[in-house]
ModelCIF file with pLDDT and N, C-alpha, C, O atoms, coordinates in Angstrom:
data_MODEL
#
_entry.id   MODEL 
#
_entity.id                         1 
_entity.type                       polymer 
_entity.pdbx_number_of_molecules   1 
#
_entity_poly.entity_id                      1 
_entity_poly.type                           'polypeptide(L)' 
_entity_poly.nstd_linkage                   no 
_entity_poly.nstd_monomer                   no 
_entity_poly.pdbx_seq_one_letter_code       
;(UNK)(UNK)(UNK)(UNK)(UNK)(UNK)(UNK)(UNK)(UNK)(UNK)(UNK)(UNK)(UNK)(UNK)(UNK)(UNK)
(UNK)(UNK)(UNK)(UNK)(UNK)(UNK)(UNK)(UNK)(UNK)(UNK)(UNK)(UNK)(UNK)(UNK)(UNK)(UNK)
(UNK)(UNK)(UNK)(UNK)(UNK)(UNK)(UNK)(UNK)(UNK)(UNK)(UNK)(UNK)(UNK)(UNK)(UNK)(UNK)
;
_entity_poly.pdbx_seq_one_letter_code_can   XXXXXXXXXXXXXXXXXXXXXXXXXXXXXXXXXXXXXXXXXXXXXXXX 
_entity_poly.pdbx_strand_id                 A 
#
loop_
_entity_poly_seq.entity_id 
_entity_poly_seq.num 
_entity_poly_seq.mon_id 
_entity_poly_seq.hetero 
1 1  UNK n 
1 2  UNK n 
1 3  UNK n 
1 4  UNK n 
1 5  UNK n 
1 6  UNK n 
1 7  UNK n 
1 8  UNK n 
1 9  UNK n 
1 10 UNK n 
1 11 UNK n 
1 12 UNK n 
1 13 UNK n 
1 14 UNK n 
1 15 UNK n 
1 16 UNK n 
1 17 UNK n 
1 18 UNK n 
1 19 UNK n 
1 20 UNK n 
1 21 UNK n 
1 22 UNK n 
1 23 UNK n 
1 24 UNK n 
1 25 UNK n 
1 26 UNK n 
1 27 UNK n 
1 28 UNK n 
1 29 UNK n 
1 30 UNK n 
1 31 UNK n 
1 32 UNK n 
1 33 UNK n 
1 34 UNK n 
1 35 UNK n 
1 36 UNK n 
1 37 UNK n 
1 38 UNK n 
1 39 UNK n 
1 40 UNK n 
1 41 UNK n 
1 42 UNK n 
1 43 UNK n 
1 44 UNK n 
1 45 UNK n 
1 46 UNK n 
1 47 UNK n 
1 48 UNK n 
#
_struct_asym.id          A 
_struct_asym.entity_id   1 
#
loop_
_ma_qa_metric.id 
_ma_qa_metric.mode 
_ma_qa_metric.name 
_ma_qa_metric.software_group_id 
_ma_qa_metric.type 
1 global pLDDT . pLDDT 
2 local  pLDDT . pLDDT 
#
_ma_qa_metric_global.metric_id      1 
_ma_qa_metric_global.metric_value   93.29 
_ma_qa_metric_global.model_id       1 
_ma_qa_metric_global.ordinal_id     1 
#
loop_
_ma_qa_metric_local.label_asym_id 
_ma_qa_metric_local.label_comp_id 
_ma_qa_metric_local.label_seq_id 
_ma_qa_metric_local.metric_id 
_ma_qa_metric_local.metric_value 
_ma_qa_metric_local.model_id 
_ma_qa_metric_local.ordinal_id 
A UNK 1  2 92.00 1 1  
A UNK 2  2 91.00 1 2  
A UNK 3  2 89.00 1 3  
A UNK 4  2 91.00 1 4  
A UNK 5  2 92.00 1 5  
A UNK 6  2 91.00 1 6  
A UNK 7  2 90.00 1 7  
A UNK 8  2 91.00 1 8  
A UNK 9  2 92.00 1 9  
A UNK 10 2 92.00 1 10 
A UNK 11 2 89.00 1 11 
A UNK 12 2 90.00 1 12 
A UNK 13 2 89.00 1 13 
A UNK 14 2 90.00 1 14 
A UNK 15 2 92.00 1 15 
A UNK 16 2 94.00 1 16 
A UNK 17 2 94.00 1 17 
A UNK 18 2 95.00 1 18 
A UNK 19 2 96.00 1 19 
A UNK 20 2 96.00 1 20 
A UNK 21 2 96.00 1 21 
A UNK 22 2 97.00 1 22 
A UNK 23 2 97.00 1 23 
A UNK 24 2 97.00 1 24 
A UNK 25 2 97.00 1 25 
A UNK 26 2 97.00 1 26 
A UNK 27 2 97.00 1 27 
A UNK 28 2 97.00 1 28 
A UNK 29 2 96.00 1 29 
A UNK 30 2 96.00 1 30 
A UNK 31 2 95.00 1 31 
A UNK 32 2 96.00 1 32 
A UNK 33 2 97.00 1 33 
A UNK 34 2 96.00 1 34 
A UNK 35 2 96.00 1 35 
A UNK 36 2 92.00 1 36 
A UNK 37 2 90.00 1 37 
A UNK 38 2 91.00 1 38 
A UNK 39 2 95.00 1 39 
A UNK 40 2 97.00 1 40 
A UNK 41 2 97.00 1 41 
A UNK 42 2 96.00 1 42 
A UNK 43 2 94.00 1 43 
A UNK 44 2 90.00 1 44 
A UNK 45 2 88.00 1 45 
A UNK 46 2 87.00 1 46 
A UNK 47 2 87.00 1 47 
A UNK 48 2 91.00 1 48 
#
loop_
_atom_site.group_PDB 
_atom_site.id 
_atom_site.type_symbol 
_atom_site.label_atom_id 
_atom_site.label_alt_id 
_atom_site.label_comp_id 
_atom_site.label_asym_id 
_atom_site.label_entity_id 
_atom_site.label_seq_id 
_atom_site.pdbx_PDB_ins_code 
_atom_site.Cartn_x 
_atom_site.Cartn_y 
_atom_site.Cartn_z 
_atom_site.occupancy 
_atom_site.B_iso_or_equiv 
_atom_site.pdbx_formal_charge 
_atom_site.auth_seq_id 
_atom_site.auth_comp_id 
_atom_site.auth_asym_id 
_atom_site.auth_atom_id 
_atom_site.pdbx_PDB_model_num 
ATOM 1   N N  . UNK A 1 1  ? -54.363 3.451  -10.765 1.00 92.00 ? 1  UNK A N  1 
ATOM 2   C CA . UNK A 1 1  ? -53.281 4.428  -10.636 1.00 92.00 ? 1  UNK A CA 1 
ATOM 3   C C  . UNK A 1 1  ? -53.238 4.856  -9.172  1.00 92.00 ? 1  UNK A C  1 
ATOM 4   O O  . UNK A 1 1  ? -54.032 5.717  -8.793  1.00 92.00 ? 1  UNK A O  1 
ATOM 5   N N  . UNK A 1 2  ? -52.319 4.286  -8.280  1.00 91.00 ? 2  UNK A N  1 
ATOM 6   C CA . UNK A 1 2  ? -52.076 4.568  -6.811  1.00 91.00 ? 2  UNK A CA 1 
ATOM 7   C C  . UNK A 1 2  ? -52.005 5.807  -6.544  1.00 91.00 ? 2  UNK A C  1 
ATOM 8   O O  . UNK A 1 2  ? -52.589 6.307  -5.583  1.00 91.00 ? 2  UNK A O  1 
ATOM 9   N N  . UNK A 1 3  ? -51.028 6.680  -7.648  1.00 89.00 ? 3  UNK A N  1 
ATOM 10  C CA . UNK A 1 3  ? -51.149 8.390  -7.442  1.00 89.00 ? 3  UNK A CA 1 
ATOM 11  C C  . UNK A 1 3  ? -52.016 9.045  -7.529  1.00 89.00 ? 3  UNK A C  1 
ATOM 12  O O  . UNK A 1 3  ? -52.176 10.074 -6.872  1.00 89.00 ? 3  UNK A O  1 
ATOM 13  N N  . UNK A 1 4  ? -53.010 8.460  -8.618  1.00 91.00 ? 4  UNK A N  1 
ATOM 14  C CA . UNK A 1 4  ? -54.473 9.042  -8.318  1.00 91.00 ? 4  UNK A CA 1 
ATOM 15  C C  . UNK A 1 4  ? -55.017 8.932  -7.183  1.00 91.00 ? 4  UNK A C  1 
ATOM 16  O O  . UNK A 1 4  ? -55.217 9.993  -6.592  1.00 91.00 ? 4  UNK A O  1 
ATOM 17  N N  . UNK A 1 5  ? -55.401 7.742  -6.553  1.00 92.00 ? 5  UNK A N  1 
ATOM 18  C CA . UNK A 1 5  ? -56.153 7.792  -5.432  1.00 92.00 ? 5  UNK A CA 1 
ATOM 19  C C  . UNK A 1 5  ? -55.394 8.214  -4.751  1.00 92.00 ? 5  UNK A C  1 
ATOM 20  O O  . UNK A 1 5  ? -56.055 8.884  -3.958  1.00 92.00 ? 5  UNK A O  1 
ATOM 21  N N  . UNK A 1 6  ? -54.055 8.314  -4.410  1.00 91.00 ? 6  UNK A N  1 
ATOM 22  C CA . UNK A 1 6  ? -53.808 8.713  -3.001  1.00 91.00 ? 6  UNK A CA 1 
ATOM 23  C C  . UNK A 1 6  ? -53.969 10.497 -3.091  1.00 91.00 ? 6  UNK A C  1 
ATOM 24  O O  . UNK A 1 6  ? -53.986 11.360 -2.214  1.00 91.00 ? 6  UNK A O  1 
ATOM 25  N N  . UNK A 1 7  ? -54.059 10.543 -4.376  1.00 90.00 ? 7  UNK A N  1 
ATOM 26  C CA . UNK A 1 7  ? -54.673 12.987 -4.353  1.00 90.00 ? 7  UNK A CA 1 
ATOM 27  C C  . UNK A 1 7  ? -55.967 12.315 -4.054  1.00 90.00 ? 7  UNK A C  1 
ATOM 28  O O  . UNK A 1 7  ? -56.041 12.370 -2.827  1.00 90.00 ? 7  UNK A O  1 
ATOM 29  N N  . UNK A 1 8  ? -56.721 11.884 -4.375  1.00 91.00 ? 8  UNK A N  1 
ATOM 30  C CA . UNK A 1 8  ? -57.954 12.004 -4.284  1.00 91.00 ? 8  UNK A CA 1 
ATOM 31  C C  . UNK A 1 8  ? -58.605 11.744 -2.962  1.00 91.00 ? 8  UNK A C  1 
ATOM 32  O O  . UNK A 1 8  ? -59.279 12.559 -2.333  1.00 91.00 ? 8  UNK A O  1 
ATOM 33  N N  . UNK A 1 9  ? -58.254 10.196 -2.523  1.00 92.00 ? 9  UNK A N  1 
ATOM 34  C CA . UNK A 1 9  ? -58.408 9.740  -0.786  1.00 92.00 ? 9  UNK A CA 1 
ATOM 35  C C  . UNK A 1 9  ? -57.664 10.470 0.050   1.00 92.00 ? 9  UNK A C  1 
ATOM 36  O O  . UNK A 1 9  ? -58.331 10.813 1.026   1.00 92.00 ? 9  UNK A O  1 
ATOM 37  N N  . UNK A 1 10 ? -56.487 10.875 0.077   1.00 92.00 ? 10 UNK A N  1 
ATOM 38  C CA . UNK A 1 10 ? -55.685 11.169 1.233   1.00 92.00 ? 10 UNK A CA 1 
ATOM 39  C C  . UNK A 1 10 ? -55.484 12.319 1.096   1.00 92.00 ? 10 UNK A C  1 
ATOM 40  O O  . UNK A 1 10 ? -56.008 13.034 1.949   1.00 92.00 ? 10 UNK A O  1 
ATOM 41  N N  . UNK A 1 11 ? -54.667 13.006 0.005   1.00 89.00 ? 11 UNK A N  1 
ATOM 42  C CA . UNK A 1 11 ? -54.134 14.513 0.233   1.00 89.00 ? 11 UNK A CA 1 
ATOM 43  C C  . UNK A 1 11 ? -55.251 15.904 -0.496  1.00 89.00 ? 11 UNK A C  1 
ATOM 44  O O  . UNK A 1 11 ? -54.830 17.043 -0.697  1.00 89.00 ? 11 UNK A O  1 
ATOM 45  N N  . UNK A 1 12 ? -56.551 15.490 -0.764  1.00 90.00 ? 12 UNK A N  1 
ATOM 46  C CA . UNK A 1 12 ? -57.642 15.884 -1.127  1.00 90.00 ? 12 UNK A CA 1 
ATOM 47  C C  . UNK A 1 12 ? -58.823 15.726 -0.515  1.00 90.00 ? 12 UNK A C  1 
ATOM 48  O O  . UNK A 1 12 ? -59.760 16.501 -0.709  1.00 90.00 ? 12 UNK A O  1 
ATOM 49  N N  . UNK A 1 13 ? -58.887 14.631 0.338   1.00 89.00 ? 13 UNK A N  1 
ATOM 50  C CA . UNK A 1 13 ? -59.902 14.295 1.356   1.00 89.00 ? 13 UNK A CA 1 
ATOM 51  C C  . UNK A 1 13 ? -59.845 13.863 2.608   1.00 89.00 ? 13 UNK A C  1 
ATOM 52  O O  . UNK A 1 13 ? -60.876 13.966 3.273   1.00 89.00 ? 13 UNK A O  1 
ATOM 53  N N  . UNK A 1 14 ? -58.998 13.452 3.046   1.00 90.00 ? 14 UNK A N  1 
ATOM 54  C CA . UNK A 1 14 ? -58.753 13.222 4.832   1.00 90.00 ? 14 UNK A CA 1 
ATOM 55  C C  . UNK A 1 14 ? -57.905 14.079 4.954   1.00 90.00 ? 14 UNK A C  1 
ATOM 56  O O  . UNK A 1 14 ? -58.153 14.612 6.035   1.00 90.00 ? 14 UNK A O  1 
ATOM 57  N N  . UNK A 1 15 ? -56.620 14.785 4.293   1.00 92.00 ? 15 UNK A N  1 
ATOM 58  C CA . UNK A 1 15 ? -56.097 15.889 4.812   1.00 92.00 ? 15 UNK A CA 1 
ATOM 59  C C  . UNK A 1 15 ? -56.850 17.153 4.769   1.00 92.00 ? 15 UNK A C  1 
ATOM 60  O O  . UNK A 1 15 ? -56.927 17.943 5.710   1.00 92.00 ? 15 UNK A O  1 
ATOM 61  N N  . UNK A 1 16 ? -57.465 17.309 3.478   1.00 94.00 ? 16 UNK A N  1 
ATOM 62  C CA . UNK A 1 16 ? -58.175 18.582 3.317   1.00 94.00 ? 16 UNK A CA 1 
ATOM 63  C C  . UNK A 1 16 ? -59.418 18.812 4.670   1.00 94.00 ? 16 UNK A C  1 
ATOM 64  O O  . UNK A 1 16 ? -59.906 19.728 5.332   1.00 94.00 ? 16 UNK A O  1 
ATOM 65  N N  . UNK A 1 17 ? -59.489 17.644 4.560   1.00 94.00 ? 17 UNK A N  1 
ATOM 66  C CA . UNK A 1 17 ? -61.248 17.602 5.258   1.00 94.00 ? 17 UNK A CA 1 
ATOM 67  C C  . UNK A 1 17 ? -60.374 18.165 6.764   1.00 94.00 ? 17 UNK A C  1 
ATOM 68  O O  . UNK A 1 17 ? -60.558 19.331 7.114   1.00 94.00 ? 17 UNK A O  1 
ATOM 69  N N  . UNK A 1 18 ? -59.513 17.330 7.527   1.00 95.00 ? 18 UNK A N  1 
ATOM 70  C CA . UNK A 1 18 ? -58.729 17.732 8.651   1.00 95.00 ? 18 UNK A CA 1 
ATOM 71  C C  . UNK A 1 18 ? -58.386 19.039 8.775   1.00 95.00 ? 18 UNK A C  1 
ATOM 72  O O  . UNK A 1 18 ? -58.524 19.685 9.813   1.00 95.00 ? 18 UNK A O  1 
ATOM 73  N N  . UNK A 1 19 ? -57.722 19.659 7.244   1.00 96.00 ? 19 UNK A N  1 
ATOM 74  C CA . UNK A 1 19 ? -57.544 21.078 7.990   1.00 96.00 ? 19 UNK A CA 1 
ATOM 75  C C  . UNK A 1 19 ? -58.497 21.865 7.838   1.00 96.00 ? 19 UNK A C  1 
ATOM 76  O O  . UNK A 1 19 ? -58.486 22.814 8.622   1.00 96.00 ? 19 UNK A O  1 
ATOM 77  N N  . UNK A 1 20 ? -59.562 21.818 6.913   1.00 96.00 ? 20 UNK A N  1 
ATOM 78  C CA . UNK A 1 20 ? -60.378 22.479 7.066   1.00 96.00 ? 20 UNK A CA 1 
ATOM 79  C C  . UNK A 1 20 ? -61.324 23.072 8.598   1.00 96.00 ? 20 UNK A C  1 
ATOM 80  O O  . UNK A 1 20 ? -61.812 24.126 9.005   1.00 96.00 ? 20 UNK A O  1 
ATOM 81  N N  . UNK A 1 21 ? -61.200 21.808 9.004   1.00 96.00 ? 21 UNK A N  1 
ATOM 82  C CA . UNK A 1 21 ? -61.655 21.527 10.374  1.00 96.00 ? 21 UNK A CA 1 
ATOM 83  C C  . UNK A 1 21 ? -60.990 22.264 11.671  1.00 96.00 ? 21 UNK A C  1 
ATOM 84  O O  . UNK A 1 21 ? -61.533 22.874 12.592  1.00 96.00 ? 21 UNK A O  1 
ATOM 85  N N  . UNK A 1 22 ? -59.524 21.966 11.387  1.00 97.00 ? 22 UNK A N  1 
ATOM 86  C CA . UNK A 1 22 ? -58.522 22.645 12.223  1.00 97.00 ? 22 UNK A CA 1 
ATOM 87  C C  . UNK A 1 22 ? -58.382 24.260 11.889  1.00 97.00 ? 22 UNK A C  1 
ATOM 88  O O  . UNK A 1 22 ? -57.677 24.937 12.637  1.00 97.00 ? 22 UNK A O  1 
ATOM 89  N N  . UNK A 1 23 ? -59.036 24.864 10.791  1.00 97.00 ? 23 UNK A N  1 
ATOM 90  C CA . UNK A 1 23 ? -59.533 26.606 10.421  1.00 97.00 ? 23 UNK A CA 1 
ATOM 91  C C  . UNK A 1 23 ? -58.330 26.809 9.820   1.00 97.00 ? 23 UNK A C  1 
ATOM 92  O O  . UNK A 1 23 ? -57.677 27.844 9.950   1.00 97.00 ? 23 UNK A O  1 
ATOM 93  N N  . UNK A 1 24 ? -57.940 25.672 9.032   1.00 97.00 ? 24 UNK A N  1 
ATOM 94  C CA . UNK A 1 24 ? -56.783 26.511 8.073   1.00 97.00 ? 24 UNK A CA 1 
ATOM 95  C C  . UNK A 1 24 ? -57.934 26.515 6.388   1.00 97.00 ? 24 UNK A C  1 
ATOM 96  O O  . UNK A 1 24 ? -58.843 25.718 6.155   1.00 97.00 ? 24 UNK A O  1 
ATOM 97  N N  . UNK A 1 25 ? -57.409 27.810 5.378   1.00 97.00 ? 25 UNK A N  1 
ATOM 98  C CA . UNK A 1 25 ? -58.164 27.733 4.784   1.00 97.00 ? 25 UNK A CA 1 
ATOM 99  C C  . UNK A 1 25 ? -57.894 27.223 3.347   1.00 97.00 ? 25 UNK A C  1 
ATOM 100 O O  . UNK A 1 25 ? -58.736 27.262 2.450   1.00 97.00 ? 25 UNK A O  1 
ATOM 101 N N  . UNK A 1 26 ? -56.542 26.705 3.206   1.00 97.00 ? 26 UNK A N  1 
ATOM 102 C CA . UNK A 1 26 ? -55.796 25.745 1.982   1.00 97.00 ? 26 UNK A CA 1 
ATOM 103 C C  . UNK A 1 26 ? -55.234 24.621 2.462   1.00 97.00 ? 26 UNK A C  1 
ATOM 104 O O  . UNK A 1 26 ? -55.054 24.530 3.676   1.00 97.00 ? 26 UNK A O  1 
ATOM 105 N N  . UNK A 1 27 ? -54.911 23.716 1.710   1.00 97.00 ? 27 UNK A N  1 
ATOM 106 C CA . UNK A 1 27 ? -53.889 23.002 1.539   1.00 97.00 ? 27 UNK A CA 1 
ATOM 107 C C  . UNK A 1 27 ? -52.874 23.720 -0.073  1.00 97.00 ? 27 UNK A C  1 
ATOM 108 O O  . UNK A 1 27 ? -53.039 24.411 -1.078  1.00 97.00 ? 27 UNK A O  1 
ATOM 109 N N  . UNK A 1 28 ? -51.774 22.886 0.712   1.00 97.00 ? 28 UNK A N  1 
ATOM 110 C CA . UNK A 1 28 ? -50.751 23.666 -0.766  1.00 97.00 ? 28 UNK A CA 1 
ATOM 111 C C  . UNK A 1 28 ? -49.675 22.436 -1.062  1.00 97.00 ? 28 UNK A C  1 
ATOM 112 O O  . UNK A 1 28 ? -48.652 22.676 -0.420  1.00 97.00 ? 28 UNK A O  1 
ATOM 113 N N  . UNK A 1 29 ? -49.586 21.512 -1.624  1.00 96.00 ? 29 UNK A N  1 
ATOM 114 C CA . UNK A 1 29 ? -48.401 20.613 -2.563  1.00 96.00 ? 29 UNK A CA 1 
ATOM 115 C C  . UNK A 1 29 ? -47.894 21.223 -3.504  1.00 96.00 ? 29 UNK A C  1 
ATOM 116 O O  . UNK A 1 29 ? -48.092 22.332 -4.000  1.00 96.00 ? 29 UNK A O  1 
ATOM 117 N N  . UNK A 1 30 ? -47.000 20.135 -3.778  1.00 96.00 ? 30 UNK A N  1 
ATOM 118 C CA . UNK A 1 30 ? -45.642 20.514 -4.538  1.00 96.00 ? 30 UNK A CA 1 
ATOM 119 C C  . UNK A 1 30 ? -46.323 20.233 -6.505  1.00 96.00 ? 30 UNK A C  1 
ATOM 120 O O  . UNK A 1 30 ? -45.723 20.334 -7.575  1.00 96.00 ? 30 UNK A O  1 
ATOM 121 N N  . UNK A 1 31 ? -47.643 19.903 -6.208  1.00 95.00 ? 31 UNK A N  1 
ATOM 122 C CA . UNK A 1 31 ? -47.861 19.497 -7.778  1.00 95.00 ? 31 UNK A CA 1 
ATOM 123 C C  . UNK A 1 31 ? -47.248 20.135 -8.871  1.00 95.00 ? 31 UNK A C  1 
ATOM 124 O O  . UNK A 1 31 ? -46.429 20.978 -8.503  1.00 95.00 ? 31 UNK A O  1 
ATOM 125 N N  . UNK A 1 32 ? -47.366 20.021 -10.107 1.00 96.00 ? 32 UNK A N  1 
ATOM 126 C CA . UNK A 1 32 ? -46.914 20.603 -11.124 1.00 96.00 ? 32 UNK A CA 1 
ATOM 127 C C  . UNK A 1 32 ? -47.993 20.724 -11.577 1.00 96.00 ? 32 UNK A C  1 
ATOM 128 O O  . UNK A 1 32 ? -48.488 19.751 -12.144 1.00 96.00 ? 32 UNK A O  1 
ATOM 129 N N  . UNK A 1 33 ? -48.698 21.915 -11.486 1.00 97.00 ? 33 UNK A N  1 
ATOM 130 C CA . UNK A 1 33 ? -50.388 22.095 -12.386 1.00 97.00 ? 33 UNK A CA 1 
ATOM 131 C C  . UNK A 1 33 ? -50.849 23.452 -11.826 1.00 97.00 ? 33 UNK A C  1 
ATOM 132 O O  . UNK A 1 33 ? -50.027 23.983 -11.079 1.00 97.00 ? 33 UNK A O  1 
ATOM 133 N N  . UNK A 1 34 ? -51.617 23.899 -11.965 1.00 96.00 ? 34 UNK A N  1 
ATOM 134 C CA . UNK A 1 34 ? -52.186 25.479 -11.862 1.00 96.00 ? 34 UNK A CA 1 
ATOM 135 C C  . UNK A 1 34 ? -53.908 25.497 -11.512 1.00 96.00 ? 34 UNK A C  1 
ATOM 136 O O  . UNK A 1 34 ? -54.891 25.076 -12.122 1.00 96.00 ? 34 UNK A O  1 
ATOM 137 N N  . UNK A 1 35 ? -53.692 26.276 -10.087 1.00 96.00 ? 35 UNK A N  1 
ATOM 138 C CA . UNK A 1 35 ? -55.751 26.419 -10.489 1.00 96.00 ? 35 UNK A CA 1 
ATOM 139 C C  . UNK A 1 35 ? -55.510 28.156 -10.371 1.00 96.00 ? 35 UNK A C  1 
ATOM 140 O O  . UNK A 1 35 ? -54.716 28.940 -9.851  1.00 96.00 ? 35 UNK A O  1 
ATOM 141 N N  . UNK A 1 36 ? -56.448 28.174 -11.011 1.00 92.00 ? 36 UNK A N  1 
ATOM 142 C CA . UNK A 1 36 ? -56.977 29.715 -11.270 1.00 92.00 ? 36 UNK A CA 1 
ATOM 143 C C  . UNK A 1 36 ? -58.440 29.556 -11.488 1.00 92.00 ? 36 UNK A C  1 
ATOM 144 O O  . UNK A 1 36 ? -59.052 28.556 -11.862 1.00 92.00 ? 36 UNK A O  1 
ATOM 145 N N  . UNK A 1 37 ? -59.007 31.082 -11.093 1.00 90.00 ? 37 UNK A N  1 
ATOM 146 C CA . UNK A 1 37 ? -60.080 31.057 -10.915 1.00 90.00 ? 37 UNK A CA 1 
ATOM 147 C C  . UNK A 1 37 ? -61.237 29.801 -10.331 1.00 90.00 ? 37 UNK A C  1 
ATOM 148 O O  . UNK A 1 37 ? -62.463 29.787 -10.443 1.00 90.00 ? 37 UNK A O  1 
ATOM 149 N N  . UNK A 1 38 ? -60.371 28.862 -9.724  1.00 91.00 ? 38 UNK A N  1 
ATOM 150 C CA . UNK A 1 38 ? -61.014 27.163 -8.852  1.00 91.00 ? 38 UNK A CA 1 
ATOM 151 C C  . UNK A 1 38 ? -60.545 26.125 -10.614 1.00 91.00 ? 38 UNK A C  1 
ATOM 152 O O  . UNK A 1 38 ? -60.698 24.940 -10.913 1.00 91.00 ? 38 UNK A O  1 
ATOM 153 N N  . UNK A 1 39 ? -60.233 26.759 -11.025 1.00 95.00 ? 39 UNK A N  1 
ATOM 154 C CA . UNK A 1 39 ? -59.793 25.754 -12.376 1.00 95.00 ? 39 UNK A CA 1 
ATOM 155 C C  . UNK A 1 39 ? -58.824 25.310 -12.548 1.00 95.00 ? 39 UNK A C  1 
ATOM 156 O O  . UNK A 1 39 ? -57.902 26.095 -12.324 1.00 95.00 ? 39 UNK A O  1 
ATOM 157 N N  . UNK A 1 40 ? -58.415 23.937 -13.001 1.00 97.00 ? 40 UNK A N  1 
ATOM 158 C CA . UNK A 1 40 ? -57.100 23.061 -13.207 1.00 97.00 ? 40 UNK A CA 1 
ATOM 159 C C  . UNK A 1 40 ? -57.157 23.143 -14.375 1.00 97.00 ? 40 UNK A C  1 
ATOM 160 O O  . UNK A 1 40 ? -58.065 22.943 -15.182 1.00 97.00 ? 40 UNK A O  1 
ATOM 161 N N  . UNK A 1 41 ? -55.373 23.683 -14.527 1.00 97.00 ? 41 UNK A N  1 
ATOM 162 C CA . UNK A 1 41 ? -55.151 23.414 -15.874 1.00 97.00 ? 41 UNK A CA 1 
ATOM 163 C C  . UNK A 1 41 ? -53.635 23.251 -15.682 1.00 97.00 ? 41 UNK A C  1 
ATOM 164 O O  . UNK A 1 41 ? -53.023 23.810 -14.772 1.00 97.00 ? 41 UNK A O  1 
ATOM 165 N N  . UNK A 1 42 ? -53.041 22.413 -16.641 1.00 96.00 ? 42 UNK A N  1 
ATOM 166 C CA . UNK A 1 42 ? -52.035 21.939 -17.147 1.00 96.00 ? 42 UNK A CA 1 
ATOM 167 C C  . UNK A 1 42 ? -50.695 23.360 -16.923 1.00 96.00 ? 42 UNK A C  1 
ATOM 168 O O  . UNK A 1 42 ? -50.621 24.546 -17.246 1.00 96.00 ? 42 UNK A O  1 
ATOM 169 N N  . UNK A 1 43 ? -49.553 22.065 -15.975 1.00 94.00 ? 43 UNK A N  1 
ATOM 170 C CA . UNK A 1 43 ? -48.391 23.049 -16.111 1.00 94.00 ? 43 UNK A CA 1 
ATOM 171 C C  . UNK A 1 43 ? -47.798 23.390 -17.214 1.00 94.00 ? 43 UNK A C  1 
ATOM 172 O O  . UNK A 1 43 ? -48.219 22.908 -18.266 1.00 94.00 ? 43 UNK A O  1 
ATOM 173 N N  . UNK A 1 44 ? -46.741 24.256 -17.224 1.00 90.00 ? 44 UNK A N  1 
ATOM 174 C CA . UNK A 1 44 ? -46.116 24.677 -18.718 1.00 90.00 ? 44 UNK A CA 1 
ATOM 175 C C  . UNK A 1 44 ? -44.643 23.384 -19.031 1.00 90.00 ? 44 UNK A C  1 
ATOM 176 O O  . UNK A 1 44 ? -44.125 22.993 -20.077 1.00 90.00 ? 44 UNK A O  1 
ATOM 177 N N  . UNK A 1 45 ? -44.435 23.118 -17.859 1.00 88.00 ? 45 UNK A N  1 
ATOM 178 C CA . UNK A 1 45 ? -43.659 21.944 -18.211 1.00 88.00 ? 45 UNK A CA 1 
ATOM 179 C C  . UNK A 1 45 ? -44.402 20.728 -18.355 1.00 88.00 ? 45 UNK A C  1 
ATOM 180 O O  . UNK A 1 45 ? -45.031 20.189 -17.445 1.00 88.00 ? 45 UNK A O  1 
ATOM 181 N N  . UNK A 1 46 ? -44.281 20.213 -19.827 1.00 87.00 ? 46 UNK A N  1 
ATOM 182 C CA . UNK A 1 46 ? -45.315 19.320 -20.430 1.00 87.00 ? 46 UNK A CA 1 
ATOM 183 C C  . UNK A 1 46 ? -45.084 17.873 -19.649 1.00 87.00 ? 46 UNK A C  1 
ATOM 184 O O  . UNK A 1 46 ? -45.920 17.023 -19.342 1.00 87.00 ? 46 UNK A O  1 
ATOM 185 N N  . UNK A 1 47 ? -43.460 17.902 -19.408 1.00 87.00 ? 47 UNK A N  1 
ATOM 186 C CA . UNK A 1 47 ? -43.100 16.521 -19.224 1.00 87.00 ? 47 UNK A CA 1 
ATOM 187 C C  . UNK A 1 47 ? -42.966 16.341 -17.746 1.00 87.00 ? 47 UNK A C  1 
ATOM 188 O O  . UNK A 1 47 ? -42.490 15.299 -17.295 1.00 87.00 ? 47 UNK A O  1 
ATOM 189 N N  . UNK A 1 48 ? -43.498 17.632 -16.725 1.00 91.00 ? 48 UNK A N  1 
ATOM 190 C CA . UNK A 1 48 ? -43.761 17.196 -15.464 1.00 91.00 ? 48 UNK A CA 1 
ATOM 191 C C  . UNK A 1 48 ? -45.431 17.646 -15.010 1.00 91.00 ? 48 UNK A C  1 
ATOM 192 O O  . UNK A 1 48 ? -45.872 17.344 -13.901 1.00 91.00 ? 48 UNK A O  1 
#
């Protein structure tokens, strides 16, 4: 699944890792999903 790896390699780990570096203290995408409390859980729109 290409969309997997590319959250996982690229917009989770060479971007994150970069801004972390650069003293920003998030990244933020357009996903459809929720963390709370550092937890992922499922958006309310099922079919996105």
């Amino acid at each position: 699944n290409p969309c997997l790896r590319c959250n996982e390699k690229i917009k989770f780990e060479a971007v994150l890792d970069r801004a972390l570096a650069l003293g920003f203290d998030a990244v933020a995408t357009g996903h459809h999903a929720r963390v709370e409390g550092g937890v992922l859980r499922r958006s309310p729109d099922q079919g996105k």
